[in-house]
Protein backbone atom coordinates (compact mmCIF):
# COMPACT_ATOMS: atom_id res chain seq x y z
CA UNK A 1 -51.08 -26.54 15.51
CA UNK A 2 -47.71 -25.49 14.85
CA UNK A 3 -44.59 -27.16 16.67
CA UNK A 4 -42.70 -25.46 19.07
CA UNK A 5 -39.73 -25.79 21.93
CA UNK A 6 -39.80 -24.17 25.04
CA UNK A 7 -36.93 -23.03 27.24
CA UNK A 8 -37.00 -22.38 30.54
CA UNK A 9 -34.35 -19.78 31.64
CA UNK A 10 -34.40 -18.33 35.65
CA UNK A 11 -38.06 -19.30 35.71
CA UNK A 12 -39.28 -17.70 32.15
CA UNK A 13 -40.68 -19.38 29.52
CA UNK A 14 -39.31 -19.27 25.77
CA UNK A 15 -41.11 -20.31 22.43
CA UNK A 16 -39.13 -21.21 19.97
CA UNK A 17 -40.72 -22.02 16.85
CA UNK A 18 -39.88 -25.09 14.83
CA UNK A 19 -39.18 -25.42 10.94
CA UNK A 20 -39.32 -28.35 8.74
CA UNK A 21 -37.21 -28.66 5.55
CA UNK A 22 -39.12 -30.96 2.07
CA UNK A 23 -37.70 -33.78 3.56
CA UNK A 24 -38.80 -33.30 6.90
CA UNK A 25 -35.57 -32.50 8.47
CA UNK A 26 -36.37 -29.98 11.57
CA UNK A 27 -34.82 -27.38 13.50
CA UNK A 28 -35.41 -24.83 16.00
CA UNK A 29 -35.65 -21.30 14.91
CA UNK A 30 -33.14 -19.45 17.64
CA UNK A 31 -33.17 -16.52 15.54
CA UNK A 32 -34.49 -13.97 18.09
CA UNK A 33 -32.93 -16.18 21.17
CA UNK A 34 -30.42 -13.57 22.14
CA UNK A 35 -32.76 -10.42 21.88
CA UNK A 36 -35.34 -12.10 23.94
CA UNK A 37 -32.89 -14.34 26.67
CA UNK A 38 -29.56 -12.68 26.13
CA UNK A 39 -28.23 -15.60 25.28
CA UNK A 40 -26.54 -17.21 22.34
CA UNK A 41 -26.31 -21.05 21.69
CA UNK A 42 -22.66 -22.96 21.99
CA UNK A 43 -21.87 -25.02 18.92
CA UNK A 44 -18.03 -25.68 18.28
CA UNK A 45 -17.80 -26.06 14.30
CA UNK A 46 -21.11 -25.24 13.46
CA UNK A 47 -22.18 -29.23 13.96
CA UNK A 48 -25.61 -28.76 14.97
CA UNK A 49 -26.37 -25.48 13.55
CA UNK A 50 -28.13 -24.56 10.33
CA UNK A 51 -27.11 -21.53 8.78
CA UNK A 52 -29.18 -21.29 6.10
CA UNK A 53 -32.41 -22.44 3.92
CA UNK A 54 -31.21 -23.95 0.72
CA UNK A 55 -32.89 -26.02 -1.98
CA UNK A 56 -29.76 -26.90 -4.47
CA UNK A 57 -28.69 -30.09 -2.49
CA UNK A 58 -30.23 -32.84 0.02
CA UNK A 59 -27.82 -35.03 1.75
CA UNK A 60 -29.16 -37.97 4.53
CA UNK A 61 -25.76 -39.40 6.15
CA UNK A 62 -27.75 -42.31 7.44
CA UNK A 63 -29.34 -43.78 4.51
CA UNK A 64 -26.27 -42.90 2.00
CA UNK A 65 -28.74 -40.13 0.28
CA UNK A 66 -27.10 -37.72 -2.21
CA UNK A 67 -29.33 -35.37 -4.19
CA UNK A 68 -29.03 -32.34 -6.40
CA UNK A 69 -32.20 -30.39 -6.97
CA UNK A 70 -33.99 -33.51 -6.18
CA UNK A 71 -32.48 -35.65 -8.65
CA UNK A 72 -30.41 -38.71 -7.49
CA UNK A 73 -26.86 -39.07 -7.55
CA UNK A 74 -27.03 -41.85 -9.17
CA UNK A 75 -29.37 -41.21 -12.14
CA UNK A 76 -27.21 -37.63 -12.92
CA UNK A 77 -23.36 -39.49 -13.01
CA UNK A 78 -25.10 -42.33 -15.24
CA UNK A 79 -26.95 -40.00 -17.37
CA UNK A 80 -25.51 -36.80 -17.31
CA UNK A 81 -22.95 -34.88 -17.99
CA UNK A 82 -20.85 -32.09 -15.88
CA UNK A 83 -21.78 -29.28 -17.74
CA UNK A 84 -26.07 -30.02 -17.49
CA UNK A 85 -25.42 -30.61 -13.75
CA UNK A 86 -23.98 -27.52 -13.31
CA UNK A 87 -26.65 -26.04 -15.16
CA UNK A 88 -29.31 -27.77 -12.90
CA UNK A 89 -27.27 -26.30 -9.93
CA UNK A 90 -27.11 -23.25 -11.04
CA UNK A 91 -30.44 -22.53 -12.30
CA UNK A 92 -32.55 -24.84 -10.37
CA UNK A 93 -33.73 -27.35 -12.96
CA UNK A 94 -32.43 -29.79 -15.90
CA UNK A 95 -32.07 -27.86 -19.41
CA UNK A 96 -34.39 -28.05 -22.14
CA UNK A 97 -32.03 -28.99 -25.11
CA UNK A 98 -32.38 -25.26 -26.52
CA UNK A 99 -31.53 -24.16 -23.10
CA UNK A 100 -28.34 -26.29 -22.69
CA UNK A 101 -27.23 -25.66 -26.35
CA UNK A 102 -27.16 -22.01 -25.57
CA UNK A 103 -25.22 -22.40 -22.27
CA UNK A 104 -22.60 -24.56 -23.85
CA UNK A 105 -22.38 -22.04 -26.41
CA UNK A 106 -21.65 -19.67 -24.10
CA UNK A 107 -19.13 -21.71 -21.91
CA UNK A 108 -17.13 -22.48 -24.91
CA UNK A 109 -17.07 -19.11 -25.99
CA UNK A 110 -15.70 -17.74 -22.60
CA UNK A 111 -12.96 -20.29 -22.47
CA UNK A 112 -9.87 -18.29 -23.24
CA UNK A 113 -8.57 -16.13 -20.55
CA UNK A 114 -7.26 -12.63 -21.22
CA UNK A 115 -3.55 -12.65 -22.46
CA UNK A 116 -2.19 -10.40 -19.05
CA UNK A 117 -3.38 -13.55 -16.75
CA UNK A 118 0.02 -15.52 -18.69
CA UNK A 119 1.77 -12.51 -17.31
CA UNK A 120 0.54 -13.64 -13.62
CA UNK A 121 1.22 -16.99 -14.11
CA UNK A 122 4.57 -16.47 -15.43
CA UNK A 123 5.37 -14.11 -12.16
CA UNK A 124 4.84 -17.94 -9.75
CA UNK A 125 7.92 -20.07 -9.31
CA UNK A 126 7.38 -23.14 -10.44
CA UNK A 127 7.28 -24.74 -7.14
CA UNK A 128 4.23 -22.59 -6.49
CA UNK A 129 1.39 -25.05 -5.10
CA UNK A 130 -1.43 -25.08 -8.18
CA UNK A 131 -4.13 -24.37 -5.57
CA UNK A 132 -2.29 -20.81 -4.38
CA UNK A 133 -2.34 -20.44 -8.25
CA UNK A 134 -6.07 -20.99 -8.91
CA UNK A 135 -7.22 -18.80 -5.48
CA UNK A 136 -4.97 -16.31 -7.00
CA UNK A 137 -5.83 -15.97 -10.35
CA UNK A 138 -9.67 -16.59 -9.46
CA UNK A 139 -10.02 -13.60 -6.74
CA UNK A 140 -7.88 -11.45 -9.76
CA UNK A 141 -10.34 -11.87 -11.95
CA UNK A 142 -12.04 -9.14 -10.44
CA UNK A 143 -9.37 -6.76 -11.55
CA UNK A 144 -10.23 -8.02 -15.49
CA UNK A 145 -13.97 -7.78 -14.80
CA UNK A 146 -14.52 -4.33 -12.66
CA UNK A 147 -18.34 -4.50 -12.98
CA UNK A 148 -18.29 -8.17 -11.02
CA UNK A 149 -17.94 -6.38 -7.80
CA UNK A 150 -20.68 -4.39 -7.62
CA UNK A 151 -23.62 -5.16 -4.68
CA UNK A 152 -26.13 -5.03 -7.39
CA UNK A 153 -25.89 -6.97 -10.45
CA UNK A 154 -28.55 -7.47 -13.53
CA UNK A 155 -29.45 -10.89 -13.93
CA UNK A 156 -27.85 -10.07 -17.70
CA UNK A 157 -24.57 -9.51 -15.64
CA UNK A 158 -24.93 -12.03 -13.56
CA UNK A 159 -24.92 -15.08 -16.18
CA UNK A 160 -22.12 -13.63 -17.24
CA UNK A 161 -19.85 -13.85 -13.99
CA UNK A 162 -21.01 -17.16 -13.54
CA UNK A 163 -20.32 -18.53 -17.28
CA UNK A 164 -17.00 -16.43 -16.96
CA UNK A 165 -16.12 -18.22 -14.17
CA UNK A 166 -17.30 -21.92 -15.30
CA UNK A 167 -15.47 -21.35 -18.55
CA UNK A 168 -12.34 -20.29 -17.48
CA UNK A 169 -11.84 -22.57 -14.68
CA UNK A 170 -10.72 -25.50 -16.20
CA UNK A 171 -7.94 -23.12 -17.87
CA UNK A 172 -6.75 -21.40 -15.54
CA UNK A 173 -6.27 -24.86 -13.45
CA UNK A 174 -4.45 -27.06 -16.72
CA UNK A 175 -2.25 -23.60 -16.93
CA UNK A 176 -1.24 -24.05 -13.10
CA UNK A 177 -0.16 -27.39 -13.76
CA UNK A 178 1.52 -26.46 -16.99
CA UNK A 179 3.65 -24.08 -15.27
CA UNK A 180 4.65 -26.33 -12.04
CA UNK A 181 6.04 -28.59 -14.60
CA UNK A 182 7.38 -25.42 -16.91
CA UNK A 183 5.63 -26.94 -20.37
CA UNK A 184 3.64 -24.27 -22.65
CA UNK A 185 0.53 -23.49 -21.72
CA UNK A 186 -1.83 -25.50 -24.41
CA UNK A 187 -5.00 -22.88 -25.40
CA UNK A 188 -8.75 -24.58 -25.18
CA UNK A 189 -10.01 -25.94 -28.18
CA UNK A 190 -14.14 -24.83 -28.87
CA UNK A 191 -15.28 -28.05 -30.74
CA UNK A 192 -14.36 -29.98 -27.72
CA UNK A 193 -16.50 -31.09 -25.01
CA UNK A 194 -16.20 -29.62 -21.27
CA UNK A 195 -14.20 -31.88 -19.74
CA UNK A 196 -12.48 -33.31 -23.25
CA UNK A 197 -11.13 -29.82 -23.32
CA UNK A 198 -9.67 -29.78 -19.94
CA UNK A 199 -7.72 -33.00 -20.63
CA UNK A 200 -6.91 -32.04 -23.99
CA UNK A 201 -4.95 -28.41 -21.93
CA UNK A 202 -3.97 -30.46 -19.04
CA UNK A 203 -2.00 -33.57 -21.10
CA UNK A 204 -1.51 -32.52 -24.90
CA UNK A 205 1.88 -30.57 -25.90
CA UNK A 206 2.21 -29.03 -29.09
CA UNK A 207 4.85 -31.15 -30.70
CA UNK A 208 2.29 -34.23 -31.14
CA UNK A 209 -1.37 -35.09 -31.93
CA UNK A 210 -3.04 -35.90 -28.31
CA UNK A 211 -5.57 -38.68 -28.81
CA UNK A 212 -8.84 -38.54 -26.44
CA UNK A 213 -10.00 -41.78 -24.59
CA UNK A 214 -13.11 -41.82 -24.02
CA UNK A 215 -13.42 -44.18 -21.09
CA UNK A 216 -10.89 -41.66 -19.20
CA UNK A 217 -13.26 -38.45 -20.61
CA UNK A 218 -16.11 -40.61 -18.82
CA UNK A 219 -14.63 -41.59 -15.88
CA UNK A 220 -13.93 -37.79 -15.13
CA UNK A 221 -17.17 -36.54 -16.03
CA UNK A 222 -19.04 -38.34 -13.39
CA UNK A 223 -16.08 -37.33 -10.60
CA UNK A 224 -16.43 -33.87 -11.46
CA UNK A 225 -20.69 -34.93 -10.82
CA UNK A 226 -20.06 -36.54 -7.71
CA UNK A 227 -18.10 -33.79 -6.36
CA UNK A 228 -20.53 -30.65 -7.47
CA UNK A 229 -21.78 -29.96 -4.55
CA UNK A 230 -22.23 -31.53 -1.05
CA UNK A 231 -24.71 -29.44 1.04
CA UNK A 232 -22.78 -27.20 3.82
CA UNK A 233 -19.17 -28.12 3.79
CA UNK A 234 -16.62 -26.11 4.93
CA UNK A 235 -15.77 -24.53 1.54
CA UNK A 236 -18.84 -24.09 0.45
CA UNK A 237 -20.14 -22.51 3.82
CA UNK A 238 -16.51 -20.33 3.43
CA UNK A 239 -18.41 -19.15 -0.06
CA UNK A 240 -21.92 -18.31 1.48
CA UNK A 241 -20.13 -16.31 4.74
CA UNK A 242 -18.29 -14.24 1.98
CA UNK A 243 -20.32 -13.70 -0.11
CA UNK A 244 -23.40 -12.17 2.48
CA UNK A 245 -20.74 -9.18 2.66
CA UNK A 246 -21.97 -8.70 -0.98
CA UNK A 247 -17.94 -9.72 -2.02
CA UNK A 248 -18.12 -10.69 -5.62
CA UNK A 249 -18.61 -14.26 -6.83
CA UNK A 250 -15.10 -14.02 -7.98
CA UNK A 251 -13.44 -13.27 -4.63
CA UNK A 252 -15.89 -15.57 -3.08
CA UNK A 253 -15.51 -18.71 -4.94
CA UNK A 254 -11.69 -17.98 -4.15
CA UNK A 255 -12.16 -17.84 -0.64
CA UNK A 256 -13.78 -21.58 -1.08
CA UNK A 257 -10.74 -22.66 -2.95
CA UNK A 258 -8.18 -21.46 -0.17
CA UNK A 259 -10.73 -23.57 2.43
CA UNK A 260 -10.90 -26.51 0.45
CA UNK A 261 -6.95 -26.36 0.32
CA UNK A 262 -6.85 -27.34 3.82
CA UNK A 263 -5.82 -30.58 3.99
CA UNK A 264 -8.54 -31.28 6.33
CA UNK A 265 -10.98 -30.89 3.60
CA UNK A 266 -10.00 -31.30 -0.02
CA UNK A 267 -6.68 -33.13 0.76
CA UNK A 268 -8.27 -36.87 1.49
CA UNK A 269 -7.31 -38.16 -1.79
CA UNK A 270 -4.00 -37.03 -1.81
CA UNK A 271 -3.56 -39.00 1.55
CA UNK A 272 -4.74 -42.00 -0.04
CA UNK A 273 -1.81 -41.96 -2.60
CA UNK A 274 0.65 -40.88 -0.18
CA UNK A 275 -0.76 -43.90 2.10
CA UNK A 276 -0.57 -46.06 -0.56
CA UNK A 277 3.15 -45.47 -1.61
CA UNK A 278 3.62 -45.34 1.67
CA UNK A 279 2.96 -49.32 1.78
CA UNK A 280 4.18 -50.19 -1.25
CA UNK A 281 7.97 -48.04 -0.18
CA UNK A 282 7.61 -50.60 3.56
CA UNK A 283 7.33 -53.81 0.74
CA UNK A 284 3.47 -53.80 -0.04
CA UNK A 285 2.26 -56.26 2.88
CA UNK A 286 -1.07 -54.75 3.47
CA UNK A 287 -1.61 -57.47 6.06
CA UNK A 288 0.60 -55.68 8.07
CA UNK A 289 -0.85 -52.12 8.12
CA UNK A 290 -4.45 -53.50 8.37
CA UNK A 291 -3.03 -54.89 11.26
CA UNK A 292 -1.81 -51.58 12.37
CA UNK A 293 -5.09 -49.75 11.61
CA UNK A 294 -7.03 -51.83 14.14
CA UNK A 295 -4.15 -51.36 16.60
CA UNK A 296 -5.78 -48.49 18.62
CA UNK A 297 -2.35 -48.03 20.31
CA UNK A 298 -0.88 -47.43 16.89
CA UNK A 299 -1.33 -44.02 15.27
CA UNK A 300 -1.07 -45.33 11.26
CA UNK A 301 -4.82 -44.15 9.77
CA UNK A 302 -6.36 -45.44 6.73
CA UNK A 303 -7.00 -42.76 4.58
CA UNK A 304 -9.98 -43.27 2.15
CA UNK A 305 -12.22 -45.05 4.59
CA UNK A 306 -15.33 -44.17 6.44
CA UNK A 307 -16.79 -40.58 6.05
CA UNK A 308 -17.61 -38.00 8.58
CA UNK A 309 -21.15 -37.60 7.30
CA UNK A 310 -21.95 -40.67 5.60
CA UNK A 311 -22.71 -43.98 8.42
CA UNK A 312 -23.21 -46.58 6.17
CA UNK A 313 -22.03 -45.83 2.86
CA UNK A 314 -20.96 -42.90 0.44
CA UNK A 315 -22.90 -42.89 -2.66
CA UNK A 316 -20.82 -41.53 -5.00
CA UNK A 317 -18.16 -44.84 -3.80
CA UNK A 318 -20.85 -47.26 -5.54
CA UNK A 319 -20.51 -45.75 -8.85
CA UNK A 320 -16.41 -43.88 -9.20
CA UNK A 321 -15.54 -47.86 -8.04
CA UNK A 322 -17.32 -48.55 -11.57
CA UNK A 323 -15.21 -46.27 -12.99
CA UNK A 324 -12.01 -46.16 -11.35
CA UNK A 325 -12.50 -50.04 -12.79
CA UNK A 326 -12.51 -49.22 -16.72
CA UNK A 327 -10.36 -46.36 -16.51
CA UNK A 328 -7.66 -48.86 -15.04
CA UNK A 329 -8.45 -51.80 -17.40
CA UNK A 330 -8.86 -49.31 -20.47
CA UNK A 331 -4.76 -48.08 -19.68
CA UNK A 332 -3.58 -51.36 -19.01
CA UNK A 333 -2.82 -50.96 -15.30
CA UNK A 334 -4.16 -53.83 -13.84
CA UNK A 335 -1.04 -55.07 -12.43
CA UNK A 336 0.43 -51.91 -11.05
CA UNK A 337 1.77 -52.64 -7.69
CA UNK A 338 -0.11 -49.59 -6.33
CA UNK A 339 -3.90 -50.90 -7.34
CA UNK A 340 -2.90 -54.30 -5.93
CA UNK A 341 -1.95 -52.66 -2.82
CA UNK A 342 -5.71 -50.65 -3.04
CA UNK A 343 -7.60 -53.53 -3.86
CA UNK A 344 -6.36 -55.97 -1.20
CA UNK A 345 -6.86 -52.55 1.55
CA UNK A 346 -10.40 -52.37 -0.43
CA UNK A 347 -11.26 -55.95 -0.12
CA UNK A 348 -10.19 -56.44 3.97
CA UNK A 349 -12.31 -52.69 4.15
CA UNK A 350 -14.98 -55.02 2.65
CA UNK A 351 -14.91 -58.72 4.35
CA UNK A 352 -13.39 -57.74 7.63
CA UNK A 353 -15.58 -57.64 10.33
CA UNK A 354 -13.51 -54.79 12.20
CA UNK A 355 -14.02 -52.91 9.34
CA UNK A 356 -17.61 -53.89 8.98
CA UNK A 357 -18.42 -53.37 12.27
CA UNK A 358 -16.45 -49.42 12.32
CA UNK A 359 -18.30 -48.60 8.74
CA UNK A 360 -14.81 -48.12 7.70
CA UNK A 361 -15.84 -48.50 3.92
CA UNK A 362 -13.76 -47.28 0.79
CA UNK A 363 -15.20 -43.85 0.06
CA UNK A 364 -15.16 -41.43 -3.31
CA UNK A 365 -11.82 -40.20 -2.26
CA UNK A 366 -10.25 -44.00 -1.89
CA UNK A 367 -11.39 -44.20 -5.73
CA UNK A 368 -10.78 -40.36 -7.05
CA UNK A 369 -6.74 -40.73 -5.86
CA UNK A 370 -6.73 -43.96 -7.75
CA UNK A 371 -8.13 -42.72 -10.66
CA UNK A 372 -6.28 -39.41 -10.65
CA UNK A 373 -2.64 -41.10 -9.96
CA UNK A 374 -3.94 -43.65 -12.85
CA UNK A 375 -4.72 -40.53 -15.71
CA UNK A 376 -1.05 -39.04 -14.32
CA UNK A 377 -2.48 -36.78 -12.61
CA UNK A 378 0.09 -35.29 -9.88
CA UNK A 379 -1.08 -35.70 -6.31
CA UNK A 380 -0.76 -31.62 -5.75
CA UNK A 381 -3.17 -31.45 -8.70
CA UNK A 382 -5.94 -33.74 -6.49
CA UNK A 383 -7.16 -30.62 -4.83
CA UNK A 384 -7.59 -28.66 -7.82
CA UNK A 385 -9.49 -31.31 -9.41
CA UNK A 386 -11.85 -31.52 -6.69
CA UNK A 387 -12.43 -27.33 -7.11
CA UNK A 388 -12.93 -27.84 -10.46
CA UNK A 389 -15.87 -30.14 -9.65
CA UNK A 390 -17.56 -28.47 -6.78
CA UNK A 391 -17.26 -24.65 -8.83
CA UNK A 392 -21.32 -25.53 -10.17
CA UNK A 393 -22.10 -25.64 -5.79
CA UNK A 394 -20.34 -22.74 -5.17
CA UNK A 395 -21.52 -20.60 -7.64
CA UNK A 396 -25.11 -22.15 -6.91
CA UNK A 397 -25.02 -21.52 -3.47
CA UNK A 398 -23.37 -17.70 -3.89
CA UNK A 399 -26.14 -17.20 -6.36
CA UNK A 400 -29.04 -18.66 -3.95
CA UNK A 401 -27.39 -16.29 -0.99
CA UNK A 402 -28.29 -13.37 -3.34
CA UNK A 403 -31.51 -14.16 -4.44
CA UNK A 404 -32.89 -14.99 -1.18
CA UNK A 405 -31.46 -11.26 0.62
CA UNK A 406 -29.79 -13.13 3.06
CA UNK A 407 -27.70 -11.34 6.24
CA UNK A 408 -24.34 -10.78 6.41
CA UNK A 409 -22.97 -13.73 8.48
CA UNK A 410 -22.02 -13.02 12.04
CA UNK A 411 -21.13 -16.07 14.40
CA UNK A 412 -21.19 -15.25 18.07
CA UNK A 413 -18.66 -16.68 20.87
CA UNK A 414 -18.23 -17.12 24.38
CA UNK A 415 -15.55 -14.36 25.41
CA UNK A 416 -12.94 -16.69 28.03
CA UNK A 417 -10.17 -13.98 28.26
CA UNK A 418 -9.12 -12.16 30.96
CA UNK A 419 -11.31 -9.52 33.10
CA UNK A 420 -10.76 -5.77 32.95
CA UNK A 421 -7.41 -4.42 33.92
CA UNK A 422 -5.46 -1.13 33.66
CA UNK A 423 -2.44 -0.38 31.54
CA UNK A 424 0.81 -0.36 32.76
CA UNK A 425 3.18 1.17 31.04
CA UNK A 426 6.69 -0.58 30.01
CA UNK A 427 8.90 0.36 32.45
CA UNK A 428 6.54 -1.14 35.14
CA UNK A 429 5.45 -4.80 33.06
């Protein structure tokens, strides 16, 4: 038999059915709650609410579970590489090697934006944040690519928005950074690799030969992994509510940008720095802000510990420490007073038993700042990095939205203004 609530409401009895996700996550359907009880459920940010079916991603808070399409975090940032992950977003399963040759092919090919987007670019001051820059130049696309907006796209058409956009992200974001710090904008190479070509724009100038290192090219490849996608975030939820209007992907995935801008959502790595120099501008004793941090009377936060969905332990912070590790040794940073700084906050995070206790472990942002400050990387780029990583969820999400006919959203609220009352005009307010 299947489950079911009931709700009892001024002596009537309501059914609700009850739904099970693949990994036996369940939920009550409410769906016809209002038409049958006039009521609507109260659920202040969405907490408890499920807004959607989706298959691209599987999260479990509790047991530190990240999953794309069923795959592990783990195995896909050891094994993978950004551009197949996006793929297996996107499309629902890994690549056959035919398969993934012909997307790269494609990616590559789509790399170079159209010549009237420098004229855009040019039109920002340079003080012009590089996120306000990607939303911008992301939602314009539309105005390049006309078709993009229509409700009904061939699956032909489709590919093509999507490879469009995956292609000429990573330009369009070295390009914003190029023109905070007024250099020449550096134009993608084809025989490099995905994110080898994004360095290669973001940190090569055209008076000298710019020389790859690999254990950097690594070490962002599985960031941009870890950060794909992350089930119903903000940003990505900002994506799915836009895009049931049947607004294109482009205008869409910049609507996600501008809500992972908010610095209560894509901004927790940039905190870390800031925290960090913070310390190290007081005279480095870390001693003395731990101290502070379990002071519940004192309002200094540690930024870059603990997670609002994760209990135990983030994941992706197992295997970016890995990296954040070689990147640091491979550019001979070992001793900068920053890291020392992070690792003695990491190590107290680890041993002490407030911290313990709290779950207040180092998390993928505590390592992605470290790593980002550590390539050069300026903290008002951190953001921009992270939408470069979690474009394969967006689209994949947008894309699932689609396919599955989904409503146009439409949250409800509890009205607490005032009653009716006549109009007065000025002369008697």
């Amino acid at each position: 038999m299947a489950e079911s609530a009931e709700i009892i409401l001024d002596g009537k009895s309501i059914t609700l059915p009850v739904i099970e996700g693949t990994e036996h996550e369940k939920a009550f359907d409410i769906g016809k709650l209002r038409d049958q009880t006039g009521y609507v459920t109260y659920d202040p940010g969405y907490k408890n609410t499920g807004a959607t079916k989706s298959a691209i991603t599987f999260l479990d808070g509790e047991e530190g579970i990240l999953r794309y399409r069923g795959y592990p975090i783990e195995q896909l940032a050891e094994k993978s590489t950004f551009l197949e992950v996006a793929y297996l977003l996107i499309y629902g399963s890994l690549p056959t090697q035919a398969e993934f040759d012909a997307f790269s092919y494609e990616v590559t090919q789509h790399s170079l934006v159209h010549e009237d987007i420098r004229k855009i670019l040019d039109g920002f001051p340079s003080s012009a944040h590089p996120m306000g820059i990607l939303s911008s130049i992301v939602c314009s696309l539309t105005a390049f690519y006309p078709k993009s907006i229509a409700p009904e796209l061939s699956k032909e058409e489709l590919n093509l928005n999507i490879v469009r956009l995956i292609a000429k992200l990573p330009t369009i974001a070295a390009w914003s950074y190029k023109n905070s710090v007024g250099h020449p904008y550096v134009y993608p190479r084809n025989e490099l690799d995905y994110t080898s070509n994004f360095l290669y724009m973001m940190f090569s100038y055209p008076t000298e030969q710019y020389q790859q290192n690999p254990v950097v090219v690594s070490a962002l490849n599985k960031l941009l992994i870890l950060h794909a996608d992350h089930e119903q975030n903000c940003s990505t939820s900002t994506v799915r509510l836009v895009g049931s209007a049947n607004a294109s992907l482009y205008g869409s995935v910049s609507a996600g940008i501008n809500a992972l801008w908010g610095p209560l959502h894509g901004g927790a790595n940039q905190e870390v720095i800031e925290m960090l120099e913070a310390i190290e501008a007081d005279g480095g004793d870390t001693s003395k802000f731990i101290a502070k941090a379990k002071d519940k009377n004192d309002s200094f936060r540690l930024m870059g510990f603990g997670h609002r969905v994760y209990k135990n332990f983030d994941p992706r912070a197992k295997i970016i420490k890995k990296a954040a590790d070689e990147v640091l040794q491979a550019l001979g940073m070992q001793d900068s007073p920053l890291l020392k700084i992070a690792q003695e906050l990491e190590q107290a995070a680890l041993t002490d038993q407030y911290f313990i206790d709290r779950k207040l472990y180092p998390n993928v942002d505590f390592y992605s700042g470290i790593i980002y400050k550590a390539l050069g990387i300026p903290t008002e780029m951190f953001t921009v990095m992270f939408a470069l990583g979690r474009l394969p969820g967006w689209i994949a999400q947008w894309k699932e939205l689609r396919e599955n006919k989904e409503p146009i959203g439409r949250p409800r609220q509890i009205y607490t203004g005032e009653l009716e009352r006549d109009y007065k005009s000025i002369e008697n307010r």
